[in-house]
N, C-alpha and C. Protein backbone atom coordinates (compact mmCIF):
# COMPACT_ATOMS: atom_id res chain seq x y z
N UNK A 1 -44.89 13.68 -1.87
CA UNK A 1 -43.50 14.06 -1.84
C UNK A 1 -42.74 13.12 -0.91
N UNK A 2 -41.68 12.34 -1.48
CA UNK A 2 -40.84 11.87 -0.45
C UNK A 2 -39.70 12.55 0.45
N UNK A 3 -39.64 12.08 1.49
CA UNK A 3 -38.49 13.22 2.20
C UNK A 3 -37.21 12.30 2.16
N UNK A 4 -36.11 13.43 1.85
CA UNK A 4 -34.74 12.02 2.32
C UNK A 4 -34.47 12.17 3.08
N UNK A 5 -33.35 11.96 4.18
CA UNK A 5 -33.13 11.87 5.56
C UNK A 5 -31.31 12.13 5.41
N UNK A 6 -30.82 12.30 6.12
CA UNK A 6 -28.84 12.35 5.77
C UNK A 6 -28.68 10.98 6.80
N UNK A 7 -29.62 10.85 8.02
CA UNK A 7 -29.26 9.79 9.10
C UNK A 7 -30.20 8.96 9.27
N UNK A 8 -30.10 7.52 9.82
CA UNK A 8 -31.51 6.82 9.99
C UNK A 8 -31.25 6.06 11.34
N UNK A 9 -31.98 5.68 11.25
CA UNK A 9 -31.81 5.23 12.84
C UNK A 9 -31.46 4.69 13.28
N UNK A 10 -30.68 4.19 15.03
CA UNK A 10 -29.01 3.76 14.93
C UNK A 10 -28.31 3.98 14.73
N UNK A 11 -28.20 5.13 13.64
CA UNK A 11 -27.00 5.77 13.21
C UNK A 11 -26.36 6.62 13.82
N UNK A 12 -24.90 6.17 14.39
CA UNK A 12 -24.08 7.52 14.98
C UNK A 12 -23.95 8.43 14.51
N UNK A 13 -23.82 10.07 15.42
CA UNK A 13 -24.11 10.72 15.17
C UNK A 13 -23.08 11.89 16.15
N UNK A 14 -22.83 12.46 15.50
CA UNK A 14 -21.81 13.79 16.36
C UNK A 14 -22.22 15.10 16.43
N UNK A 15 -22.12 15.89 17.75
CA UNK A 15 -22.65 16.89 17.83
C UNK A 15 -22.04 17.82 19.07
N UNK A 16 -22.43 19.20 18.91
CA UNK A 16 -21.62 20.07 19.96
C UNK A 16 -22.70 20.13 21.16
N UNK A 17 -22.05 19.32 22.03
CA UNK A 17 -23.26 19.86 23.62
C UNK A 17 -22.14 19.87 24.65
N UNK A 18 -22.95 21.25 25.66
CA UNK A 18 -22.21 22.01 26.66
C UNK A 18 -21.05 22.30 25.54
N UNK A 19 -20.58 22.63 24.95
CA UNK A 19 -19.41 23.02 24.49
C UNK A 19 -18.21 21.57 24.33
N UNK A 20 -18.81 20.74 24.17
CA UNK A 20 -17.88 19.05 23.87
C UNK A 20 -18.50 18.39 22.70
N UNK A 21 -17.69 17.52 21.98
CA UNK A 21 -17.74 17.03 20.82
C UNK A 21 -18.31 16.05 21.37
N UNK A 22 -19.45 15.25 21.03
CA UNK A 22 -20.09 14.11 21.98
C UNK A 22 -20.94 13.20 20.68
N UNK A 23 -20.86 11.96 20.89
CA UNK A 23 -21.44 11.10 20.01
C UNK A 23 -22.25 10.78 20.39
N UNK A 24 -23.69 10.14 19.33
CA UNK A 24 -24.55 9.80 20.31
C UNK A 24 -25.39 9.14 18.62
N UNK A 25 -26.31 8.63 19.01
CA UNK A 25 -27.08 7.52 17.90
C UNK A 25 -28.75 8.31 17.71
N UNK A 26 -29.32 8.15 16.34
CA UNK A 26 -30.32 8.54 16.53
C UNK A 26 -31.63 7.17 16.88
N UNK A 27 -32.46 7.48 17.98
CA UNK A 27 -33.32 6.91 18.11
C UNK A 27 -34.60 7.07 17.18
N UNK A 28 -35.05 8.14 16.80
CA UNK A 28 -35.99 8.46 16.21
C UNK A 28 -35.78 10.12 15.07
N UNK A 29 -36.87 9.83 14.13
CA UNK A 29 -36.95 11.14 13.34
C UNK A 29 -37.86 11.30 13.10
N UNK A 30 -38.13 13.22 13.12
CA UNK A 30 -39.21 13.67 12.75
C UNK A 30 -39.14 14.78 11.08
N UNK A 31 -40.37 14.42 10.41
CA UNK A 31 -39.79 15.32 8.82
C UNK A 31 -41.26 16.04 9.09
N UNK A 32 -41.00 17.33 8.80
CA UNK A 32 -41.89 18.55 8.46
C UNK A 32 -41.93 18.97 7.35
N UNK A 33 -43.47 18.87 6.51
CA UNK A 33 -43.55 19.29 5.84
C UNK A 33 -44.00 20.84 5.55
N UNK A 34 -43.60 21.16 5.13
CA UNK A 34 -43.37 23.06 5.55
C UNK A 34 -43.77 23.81 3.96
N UNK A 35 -43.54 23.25 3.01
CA UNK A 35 -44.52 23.82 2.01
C UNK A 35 -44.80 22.51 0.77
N UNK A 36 -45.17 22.76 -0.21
CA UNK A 36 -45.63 21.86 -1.19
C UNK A 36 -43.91 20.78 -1.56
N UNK A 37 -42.76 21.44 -1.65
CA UNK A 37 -42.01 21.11 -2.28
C UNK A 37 -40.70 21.48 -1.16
N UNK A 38 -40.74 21.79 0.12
CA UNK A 38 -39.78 22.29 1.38
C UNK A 38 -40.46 21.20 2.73
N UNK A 39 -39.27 20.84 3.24
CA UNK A 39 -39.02 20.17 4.81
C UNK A 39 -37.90 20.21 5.16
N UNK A 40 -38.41 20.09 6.89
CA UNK A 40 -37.21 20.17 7.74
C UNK A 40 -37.18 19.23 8.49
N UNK A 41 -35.87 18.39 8.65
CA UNK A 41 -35.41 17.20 9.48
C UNK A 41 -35.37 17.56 10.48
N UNK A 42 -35.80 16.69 12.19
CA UNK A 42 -34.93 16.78 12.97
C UNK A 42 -35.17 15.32 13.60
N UNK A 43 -34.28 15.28 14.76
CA UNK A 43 -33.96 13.47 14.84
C UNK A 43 -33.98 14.04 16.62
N UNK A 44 -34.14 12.64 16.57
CA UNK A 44 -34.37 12.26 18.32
C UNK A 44 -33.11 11.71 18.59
N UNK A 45 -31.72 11.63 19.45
CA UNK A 45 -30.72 10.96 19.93
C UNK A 45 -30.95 10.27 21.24
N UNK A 46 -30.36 9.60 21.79
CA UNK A 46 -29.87 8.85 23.18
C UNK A 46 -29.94 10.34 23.86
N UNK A 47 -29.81 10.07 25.45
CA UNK A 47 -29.75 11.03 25.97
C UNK A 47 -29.93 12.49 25.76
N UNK A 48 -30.90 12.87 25.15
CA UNK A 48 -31.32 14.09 24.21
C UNK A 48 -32.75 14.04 24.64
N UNK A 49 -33.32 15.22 25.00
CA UNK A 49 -34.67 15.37 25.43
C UNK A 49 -35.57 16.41 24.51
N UNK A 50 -34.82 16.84 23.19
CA UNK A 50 -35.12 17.92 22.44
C UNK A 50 -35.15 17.07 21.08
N UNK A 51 -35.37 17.78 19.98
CA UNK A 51 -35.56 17.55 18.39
C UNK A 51 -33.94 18.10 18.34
N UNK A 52 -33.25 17.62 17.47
CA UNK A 52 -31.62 18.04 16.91
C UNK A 52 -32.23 18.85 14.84
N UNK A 53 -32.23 19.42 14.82
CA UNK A 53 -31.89 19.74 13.17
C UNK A 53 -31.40 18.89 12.59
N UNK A 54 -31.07 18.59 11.56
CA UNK A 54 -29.98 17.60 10.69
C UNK A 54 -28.95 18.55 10.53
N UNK A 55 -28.97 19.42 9.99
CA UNK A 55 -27.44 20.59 9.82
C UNK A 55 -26.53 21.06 10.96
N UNK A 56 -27.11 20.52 12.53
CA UNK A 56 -26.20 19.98 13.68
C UNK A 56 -25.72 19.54 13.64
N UNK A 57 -25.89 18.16 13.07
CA UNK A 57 -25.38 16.48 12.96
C UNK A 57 -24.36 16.54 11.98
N UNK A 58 -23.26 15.52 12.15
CA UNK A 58 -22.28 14.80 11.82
C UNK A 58 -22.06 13.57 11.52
N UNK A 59 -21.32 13.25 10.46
CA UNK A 59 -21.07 11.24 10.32
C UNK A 59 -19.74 11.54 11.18
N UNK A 60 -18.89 12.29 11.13
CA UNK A 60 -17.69 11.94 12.03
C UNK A 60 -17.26 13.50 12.84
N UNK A 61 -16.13 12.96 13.60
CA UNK A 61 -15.87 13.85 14.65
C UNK A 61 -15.19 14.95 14.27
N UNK A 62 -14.19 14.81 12.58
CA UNK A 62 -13.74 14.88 11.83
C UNK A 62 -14.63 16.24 11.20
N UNK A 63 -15.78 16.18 10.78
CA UNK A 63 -16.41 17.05 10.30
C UNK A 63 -17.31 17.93 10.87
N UNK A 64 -17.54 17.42 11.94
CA UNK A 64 -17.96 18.30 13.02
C UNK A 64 -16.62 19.35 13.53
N UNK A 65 -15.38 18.82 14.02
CA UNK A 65 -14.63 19.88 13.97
C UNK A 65 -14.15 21.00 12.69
N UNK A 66 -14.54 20.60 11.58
CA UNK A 66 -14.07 21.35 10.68
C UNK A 66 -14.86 22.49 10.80
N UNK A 67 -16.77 21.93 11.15
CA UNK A 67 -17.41 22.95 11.02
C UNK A 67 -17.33 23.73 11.39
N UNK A 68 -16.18 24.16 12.62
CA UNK A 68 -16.41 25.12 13.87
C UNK A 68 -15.35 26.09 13.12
């Protein structure tokens, strides 16, 4: 099974931390495979010490505020 990705690496990236709209790039990604035909993304950023989801993430600042 191939996995697709929404971001790859280098790629800016927008997200809500402490409560601020903050940009930041992904360094790395991790894909879980979770059943025969199901996975879950999550990506490594700059200054980020945790896994991010992909359904966090943003291409712009633009759509990150809409989400809220």
């Amino acid at each position: 099974m191939e996995a697709k990705t929404k971001y790859d690496i280098k790629d800016n990236v927008w997200l809500v931390n402490e409560n601020k709209a903050v940009r930041m790039f992904v360094t790395g990604l991790v894909v879980t495979f979770t059943e025969p035909d199901s996975y879950d993304v999550k990506y490594d950023l700059n200054y980020s010490l945790c896994e991010i989801p992909e359904n966090k993430l943003f291409k712009t600042k633009e759509e990150l505020l809409e989400s809220l």
